[in-house]
C-alpha atoms as a PDB file:
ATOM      1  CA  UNK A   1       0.000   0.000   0.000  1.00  0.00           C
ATOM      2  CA  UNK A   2       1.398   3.382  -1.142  1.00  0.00           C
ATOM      3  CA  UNK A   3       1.437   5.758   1.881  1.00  0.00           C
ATOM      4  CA  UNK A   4       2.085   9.912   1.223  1.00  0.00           C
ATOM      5  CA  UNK A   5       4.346  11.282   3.518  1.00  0.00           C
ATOM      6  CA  UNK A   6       4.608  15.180   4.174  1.00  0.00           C
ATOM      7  CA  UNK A   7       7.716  16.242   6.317  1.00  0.00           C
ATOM      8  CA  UNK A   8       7.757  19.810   7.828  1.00  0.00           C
ATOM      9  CA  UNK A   9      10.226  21.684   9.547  1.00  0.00           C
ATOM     10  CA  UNK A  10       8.236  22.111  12.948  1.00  0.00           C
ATOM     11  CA  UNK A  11       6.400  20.268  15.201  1.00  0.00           C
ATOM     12  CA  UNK A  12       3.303  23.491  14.917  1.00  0.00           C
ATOM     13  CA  UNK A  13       3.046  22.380  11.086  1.00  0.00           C
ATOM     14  CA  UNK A  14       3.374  18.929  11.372  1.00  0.00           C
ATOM     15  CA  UNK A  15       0.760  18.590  14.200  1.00  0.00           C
ATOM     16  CA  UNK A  16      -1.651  20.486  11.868  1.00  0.00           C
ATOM     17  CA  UNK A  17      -1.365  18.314   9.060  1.00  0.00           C
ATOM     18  CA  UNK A  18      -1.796  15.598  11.640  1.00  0.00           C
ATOM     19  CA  UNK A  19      -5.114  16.272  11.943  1.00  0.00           C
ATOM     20  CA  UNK A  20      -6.621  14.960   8.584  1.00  0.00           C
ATOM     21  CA  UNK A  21      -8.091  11.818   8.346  1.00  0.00           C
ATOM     22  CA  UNK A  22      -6.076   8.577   7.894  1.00  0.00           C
ATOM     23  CA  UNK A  23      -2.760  10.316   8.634  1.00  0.00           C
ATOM     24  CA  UNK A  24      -0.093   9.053  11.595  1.00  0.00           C
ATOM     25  CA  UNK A  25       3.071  10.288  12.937  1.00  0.00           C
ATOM     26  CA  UNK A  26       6.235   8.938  11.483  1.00  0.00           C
ATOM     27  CA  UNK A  27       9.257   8.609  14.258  1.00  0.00           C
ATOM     28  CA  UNK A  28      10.951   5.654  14.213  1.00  0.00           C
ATOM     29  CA  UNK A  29       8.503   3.870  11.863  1.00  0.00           C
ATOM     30  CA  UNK A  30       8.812   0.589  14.478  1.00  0.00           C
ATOM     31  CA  UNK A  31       5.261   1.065  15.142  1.00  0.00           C
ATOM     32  CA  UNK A  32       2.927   2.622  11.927  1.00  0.00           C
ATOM     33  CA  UNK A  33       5.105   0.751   9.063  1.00  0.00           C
ATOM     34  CA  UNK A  34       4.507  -2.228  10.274  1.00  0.00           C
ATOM     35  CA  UNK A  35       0.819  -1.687  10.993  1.00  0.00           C
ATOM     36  CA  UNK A  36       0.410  -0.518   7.212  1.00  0.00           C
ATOM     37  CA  UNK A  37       2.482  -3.637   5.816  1.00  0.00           C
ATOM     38  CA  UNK A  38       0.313  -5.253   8.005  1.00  0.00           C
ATOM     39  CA  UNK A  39      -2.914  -4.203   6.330  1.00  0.00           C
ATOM     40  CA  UNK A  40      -4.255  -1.262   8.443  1.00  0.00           C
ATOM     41  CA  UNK A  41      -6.237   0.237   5.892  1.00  0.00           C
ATOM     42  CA  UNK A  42      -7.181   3.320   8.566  1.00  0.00           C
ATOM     43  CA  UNK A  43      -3.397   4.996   7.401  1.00  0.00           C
ATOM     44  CA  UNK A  44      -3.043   6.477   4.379  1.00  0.00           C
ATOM     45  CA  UNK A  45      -0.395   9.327   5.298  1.00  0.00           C
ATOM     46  CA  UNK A  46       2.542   9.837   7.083  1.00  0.00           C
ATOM     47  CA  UNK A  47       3.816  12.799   9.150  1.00  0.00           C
ATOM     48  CA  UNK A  48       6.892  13.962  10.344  1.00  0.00           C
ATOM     49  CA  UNK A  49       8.917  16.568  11.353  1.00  0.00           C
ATOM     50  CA  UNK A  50      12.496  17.287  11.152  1.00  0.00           C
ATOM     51  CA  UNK A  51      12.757  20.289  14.291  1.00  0.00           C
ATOM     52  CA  UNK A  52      16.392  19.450  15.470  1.00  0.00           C
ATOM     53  CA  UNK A  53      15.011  19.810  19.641  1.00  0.00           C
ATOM     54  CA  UNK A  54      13.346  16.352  18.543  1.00  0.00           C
ATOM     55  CA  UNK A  55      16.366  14.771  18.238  1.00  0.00           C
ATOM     56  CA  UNK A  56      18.080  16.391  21.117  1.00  0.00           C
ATOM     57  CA  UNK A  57      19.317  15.232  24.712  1.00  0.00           C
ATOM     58  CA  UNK A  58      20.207  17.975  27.512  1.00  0.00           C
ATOM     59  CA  UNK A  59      21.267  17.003  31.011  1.00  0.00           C
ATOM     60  CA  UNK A  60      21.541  19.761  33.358  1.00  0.00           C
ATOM     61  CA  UNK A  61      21.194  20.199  37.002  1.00  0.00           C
ATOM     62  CA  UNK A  62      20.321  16.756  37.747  1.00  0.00           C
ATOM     63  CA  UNK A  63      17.206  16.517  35.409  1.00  0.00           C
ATOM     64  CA  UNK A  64      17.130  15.538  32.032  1.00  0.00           C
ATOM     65  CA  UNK A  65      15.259  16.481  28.851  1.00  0.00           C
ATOM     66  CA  UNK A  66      15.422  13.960  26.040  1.00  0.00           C
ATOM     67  CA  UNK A  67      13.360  14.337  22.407  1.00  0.00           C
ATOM     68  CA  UNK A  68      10.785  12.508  20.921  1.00  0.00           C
ATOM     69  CA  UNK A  69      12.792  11.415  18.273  1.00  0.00           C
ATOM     70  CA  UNK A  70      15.924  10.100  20.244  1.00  0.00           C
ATOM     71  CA  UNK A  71      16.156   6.591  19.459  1.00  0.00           C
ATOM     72  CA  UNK A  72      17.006   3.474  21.791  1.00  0.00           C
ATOM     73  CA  UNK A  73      20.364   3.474  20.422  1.00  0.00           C
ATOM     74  CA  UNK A  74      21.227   6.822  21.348  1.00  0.00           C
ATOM     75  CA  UNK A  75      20.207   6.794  24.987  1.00  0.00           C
ATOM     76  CA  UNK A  76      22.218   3.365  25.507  1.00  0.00           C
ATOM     77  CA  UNK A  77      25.242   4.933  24.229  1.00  0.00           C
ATOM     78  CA  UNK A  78      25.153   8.285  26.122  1.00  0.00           C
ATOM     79  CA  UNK A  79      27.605   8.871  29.532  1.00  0.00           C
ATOM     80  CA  UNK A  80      24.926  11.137  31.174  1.00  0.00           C
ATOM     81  CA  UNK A  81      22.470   8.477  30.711  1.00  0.00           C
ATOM     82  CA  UNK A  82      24.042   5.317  32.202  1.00  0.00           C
ATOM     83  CA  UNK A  83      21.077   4.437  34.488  1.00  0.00           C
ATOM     84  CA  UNK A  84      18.954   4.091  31.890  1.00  0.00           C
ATOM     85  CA  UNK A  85      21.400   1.816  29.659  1.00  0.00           C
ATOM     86  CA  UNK A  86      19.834  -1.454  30.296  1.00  0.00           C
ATOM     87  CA  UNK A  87      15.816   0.096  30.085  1.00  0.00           C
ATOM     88  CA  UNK A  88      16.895   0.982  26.478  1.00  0.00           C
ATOM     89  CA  UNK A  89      18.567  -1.964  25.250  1.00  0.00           C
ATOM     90  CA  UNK A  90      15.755  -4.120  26.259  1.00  0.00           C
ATOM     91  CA  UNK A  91      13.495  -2.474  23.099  1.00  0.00           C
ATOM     92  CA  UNK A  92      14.298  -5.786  20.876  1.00  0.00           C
ATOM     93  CA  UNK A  93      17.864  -5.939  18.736  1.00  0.00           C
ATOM     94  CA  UNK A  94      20.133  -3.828  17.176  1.00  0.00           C
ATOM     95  CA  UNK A  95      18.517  -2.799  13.992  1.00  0.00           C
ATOM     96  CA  UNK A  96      15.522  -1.835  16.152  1.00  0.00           C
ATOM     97  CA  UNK A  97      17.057   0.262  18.537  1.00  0.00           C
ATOM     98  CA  UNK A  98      18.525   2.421  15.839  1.00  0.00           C
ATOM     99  CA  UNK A  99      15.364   3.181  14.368  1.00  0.00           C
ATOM    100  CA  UNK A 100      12.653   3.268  17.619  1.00  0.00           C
ATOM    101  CA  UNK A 101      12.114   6.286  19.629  1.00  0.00           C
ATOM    102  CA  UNK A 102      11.546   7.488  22.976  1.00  0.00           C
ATOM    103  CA  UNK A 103       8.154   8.841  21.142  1.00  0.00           C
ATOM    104  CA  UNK A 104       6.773   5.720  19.427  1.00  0.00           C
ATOM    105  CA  UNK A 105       7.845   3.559  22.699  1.00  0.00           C
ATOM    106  CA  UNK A 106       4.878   5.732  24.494  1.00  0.00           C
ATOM    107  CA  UNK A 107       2.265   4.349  22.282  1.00  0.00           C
ATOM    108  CA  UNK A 108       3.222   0.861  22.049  1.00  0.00           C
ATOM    109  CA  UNK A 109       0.920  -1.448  23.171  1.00  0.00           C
ATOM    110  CA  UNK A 110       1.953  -4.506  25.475  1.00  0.00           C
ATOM    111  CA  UNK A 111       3.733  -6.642  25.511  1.00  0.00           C
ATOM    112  CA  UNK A 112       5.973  -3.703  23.858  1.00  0.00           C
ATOM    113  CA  UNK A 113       6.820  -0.606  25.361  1.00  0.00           C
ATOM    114  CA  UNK A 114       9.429  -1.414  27.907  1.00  0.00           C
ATOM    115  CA  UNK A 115      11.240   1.963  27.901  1.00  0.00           C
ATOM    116  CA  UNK A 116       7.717   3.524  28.736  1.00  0.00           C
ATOM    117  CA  UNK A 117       7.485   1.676  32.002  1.00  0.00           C
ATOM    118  CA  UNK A 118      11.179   2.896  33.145  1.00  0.00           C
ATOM    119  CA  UNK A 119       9.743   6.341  32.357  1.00  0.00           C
ATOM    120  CA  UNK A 120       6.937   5.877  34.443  1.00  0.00           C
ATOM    121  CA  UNK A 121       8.869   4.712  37.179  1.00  0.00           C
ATOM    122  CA  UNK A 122      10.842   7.801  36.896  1.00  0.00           C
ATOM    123  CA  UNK A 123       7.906  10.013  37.080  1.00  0.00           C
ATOM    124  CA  UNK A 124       8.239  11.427  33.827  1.00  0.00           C
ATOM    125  CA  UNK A 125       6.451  14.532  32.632  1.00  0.00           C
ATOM    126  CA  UNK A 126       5.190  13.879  28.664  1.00  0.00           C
ATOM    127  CA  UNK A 127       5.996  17.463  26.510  1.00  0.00           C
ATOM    128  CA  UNK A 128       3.507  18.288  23.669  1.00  0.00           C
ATOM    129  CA  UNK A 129       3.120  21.186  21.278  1.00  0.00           C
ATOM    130  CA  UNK A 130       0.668  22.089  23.656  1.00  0.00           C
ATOM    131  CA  UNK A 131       2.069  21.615  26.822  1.00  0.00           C
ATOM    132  CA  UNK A 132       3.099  19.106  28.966  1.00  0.00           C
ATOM    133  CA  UNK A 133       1.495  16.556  31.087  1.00  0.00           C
ATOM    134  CA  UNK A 134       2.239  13.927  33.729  1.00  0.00           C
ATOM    135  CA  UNK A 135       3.533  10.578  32.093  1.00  0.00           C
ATOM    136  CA  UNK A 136       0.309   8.688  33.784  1.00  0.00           C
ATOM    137  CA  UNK A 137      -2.344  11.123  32.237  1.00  0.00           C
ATOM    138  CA  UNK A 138      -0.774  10.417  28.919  1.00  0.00           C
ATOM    139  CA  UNK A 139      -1.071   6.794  29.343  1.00  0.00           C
ATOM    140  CA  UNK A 140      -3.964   7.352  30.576  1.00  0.00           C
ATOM    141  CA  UNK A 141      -5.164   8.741  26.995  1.00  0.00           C
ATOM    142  CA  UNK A 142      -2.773   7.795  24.349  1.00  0.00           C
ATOM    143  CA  UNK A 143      -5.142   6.375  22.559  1.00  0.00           C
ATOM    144  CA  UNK A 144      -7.296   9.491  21.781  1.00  0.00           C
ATOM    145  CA  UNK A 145      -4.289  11.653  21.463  1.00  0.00           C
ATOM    146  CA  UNK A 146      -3.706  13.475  18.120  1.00  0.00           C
ATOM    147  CA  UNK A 147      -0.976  15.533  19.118  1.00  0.00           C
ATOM    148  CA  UNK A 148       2.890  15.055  18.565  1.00  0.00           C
ATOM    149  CA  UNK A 149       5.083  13.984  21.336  1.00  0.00           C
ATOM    150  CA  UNK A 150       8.076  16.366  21.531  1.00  0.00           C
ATOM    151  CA  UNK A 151      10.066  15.018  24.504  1.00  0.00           C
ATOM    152  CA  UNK A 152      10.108  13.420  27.762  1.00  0.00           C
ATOM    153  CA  UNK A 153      11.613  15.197  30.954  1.00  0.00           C
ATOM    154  CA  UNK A 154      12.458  13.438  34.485  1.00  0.00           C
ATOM    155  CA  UNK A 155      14.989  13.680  37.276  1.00  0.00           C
ATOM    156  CA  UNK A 156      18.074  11.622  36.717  1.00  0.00           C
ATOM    157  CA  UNK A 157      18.215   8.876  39.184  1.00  0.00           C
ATOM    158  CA  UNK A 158      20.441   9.045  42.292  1.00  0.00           C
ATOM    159  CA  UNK A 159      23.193   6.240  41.931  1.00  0.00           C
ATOM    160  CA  UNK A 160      21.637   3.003  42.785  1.00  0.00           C
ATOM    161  CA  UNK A 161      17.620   3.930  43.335  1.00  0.00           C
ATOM    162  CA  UNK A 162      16.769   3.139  39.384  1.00  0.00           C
ATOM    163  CA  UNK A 163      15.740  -0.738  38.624  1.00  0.00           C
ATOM    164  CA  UNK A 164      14.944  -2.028  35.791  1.00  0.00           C
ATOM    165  CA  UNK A 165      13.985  -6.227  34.644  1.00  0.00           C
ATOM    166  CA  UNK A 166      12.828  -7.325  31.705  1.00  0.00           C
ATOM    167  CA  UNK A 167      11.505 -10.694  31.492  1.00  0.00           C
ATOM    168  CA  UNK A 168      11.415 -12.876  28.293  1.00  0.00           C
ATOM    169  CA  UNK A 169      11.383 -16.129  26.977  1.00  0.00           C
ATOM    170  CA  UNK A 170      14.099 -15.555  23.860  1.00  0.00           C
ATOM    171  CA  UNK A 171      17.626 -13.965  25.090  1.00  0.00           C
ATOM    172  CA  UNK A 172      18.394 -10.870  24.338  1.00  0.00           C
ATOM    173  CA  UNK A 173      15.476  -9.825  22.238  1.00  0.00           C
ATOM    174  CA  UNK A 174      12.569 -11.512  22.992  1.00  0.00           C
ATOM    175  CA  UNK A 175       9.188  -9.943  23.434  1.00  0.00           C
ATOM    176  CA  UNK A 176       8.195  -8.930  27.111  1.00  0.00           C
ATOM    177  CA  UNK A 177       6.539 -11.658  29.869  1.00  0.00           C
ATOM    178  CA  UNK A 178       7.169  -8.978  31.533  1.00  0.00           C
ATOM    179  CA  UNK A 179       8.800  -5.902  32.522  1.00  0.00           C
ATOM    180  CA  UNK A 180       9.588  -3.860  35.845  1.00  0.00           C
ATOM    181  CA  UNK A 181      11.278  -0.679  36.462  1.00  0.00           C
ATOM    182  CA  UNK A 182      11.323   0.714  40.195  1.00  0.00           C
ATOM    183  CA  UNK A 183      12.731   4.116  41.895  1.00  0.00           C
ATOM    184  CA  UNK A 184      13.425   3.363  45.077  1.00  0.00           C
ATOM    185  CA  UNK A 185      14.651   5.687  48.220  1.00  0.00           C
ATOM    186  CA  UNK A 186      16.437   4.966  51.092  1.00  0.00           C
ATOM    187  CA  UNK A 187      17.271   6.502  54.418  1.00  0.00           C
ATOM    188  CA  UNK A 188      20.396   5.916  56.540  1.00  0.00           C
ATOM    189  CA  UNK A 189      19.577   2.523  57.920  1.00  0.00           C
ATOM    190  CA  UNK A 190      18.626   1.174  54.722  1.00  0.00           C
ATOM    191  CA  UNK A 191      14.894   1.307  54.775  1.00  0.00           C
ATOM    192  CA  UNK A 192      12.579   2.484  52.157  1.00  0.00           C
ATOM    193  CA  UNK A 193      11.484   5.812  52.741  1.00  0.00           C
ATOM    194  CA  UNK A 194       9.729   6.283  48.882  1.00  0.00           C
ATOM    195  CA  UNK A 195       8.886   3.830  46.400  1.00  0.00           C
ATOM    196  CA  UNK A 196       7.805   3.966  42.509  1.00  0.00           C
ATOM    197  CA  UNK A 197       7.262   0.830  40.879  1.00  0.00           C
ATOM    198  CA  UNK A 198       6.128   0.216  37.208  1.00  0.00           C
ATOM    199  CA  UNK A 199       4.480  -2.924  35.491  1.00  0.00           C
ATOM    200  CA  UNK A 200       4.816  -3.769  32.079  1.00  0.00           C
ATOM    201  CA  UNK A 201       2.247  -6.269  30.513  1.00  0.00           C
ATOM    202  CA  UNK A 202       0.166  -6.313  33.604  1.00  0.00           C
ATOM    203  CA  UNK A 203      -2.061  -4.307  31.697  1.00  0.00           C
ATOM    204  CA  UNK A 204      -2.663  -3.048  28.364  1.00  0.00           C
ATOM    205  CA  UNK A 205      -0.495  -0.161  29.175  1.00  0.00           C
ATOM    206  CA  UNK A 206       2.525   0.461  31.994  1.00  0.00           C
ATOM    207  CA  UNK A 207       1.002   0.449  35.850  1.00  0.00           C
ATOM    208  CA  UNK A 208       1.843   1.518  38.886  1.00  0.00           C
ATOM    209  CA  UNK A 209       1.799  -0.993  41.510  1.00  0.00           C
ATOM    210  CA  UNK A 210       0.745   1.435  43.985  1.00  0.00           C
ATOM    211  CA  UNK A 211      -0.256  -1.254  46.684  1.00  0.00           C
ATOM    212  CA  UNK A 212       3.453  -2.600  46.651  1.00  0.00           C
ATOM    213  CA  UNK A 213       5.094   0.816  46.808  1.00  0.00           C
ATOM    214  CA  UNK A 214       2.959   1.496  49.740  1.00  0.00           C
ATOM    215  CA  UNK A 215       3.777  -1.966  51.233  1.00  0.00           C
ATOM    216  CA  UNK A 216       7.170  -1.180  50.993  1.00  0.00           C
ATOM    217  CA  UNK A 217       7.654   1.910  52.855  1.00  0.00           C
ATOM    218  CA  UNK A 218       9.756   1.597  56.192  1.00  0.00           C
ATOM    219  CA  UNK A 219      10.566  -1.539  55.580  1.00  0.00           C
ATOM    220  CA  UNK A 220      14.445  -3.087  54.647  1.00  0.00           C
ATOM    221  CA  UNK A 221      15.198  -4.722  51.195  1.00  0.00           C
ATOM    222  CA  UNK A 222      15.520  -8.080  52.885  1.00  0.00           C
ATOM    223  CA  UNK A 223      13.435 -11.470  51.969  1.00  0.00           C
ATOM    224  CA  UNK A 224      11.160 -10.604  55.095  1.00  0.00           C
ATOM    225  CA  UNK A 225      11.245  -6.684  54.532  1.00  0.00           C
ATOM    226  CA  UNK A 226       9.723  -7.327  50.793  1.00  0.00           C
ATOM    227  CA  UNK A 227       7.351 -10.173  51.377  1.00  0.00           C
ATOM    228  CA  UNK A 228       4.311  -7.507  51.950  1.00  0.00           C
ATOM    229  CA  UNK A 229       5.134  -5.888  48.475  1.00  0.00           C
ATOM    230  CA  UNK A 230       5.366  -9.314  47.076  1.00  0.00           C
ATOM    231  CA  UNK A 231       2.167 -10.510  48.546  1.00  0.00           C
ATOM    232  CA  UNK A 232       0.345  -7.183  47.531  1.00  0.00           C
ATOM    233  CA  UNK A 233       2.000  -7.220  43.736  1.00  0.00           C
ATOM    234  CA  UNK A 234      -1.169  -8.552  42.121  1.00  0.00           C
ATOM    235  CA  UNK A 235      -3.652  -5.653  43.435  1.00  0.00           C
ATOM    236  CA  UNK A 236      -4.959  -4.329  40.181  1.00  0.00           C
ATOM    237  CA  UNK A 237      -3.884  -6.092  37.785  1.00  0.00           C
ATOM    238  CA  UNK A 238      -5.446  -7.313  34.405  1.00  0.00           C
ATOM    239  CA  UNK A 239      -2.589  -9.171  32.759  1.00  0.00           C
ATOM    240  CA  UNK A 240      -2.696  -9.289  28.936  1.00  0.00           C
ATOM    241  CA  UNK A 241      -2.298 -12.741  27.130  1.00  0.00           C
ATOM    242  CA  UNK A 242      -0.126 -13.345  23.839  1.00  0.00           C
ATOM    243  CA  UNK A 243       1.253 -16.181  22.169  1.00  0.00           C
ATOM    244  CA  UNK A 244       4.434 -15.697  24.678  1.00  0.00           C
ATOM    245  CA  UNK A 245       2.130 -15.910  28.018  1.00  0.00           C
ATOM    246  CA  UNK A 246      -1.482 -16.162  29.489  1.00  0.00           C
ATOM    247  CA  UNK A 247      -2.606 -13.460  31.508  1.00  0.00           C
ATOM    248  CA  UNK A 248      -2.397 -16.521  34.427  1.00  0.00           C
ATOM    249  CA  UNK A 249       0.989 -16.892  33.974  1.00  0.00           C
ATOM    250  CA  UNK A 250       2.213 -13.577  34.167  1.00  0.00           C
ATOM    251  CA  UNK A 251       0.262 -13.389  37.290  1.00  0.00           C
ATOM    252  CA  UNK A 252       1.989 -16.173  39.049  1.00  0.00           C
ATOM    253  CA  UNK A 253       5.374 -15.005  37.930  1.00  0.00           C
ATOM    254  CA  UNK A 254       5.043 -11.595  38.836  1.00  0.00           C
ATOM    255  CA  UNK A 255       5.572 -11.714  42.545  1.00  0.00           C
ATOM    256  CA  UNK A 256       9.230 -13.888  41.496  1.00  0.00           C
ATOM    257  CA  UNK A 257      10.775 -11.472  39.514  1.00  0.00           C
ATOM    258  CA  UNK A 258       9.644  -8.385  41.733  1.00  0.00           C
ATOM    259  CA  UNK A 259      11.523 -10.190  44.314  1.00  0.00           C
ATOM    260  CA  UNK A 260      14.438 -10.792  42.363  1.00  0.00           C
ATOM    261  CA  UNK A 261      14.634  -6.622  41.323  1.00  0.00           C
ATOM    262  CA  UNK A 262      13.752  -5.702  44.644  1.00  0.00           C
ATOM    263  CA  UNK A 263      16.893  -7.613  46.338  1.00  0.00           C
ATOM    264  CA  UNK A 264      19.121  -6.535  43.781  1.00  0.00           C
END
């Protein structure tokens, strides 16, 4: 299927032309090109834009500010971003972290979108040509959203608080049983004194898992200091199944692997 694409210098033009019928944004193409080779007869355009801020990263001050267009690749590679290494190499192999963005990653659909759950860990706030908005409203509406994604913007992790696990049944690129990304903050004698944790594939989008966070505070990263978070892991949930798990099994495994990340 032939697909027009229009390219425009900013993100104000681009986001305009967005707005016709049948037309979706072109990032990293991981996402849309392989809907329309896959017979998605709702696109029939392409968008993109080629503002330079997309593909830019900035670390200043402890926070950082990276573009919609940065891909996997770039974020993996870069010295300021080292915390984040692992989050980004887990988006499948080589060839596709060269071409998929921070961007696209927001709108992919389980059992995809691995990167999105580190960000939501991290608290990220979403930027828009119209503002910007908390990472979990986005989620929250991705799927009505018509407007480009211009960059991402969180606090860089303190050494050691960041957590990240990817689960999956082919090594090193297999799709996700399941992925989990945590911030977690500790006081002098070792005890949790804040907690973010994020679920990948335990919905149709990243989760919280607000009822382990909260089981977690004021208590030690020890077998016995987890086991409330572990036992309260499940609250919530509505695991997806996939030809590489049921929703049952990613369930059950769940509580295993959270246990694993949270003893390091």
């Amino acid at each position: 299927m032939a697909l027009a694409l229009q390219t425009f210098v900013t993100v104000k033009d681009a986001n305009a032309a967005l707005k016709a019928a049948g037309t979706r944004y072109l990032g990293g193409g991981t996402l849309v090109i392989r809907a329309a080779n896959e017979g998605d007869v709702s696109v029939s355009g392409l968008v993109r834009s080629t503002d330079p801020a997309l593909s830019a990263i900035a670390v200043a001050g402890g926070k950082v500010r990276i573009g919609a267009s940065v891909t996997m690749a770039a974020i993996a590679h870069h010295p300021d971003l080292a915390p984040l290494a692992k989050a980004a190499r887990a988006v499948g192999g080589p060839a596709v972290r060269n071409m998929a963005t921070v961007g696209g990653n927001l709108f992919a659909p389980s059992p995809y979108g691995d990167f999105a759950v580190a960000l939501l860990a991290l608290d990220a706030t979403v930027g828009t040509d119209d503002g910007e908005l908390p990472i979990e409203s986005f989620l929250a509406g991705r799927d009505n959203s018509r407007v480009i994604v211009t960059s991402v913007s969180f606090a860089l992790p303190v050494a050691d608080s960041f957590r990240f696990l990817k689960v999956s049944r082919i090594k090193p690129k297999g799709v996700s049983v399941l992925s989990i990304a945590a911030v977690l903050e500790r006081v002098a004698d070792g005890t949790v004194s804040s907690a973010r944790i994020a679920l990948g594939c335990m919905a149709d989008r990243p989760m919280r898992a607000r009822a382990a966070e909260k089981a977690l505070l004021g208590r030690s990263l020890t077998k016995d200091g987890i086991a409330p978070a572990l036992a309260a892991a499940s609250e919530g949930i509505s695991p997806i199944t996939d030809p590489i798990a049921s929703a049952w099994y990613r369930a059950e495994v769940l509580p295993v692997h959270l246990g694993r990340l949270l003893l390091g």
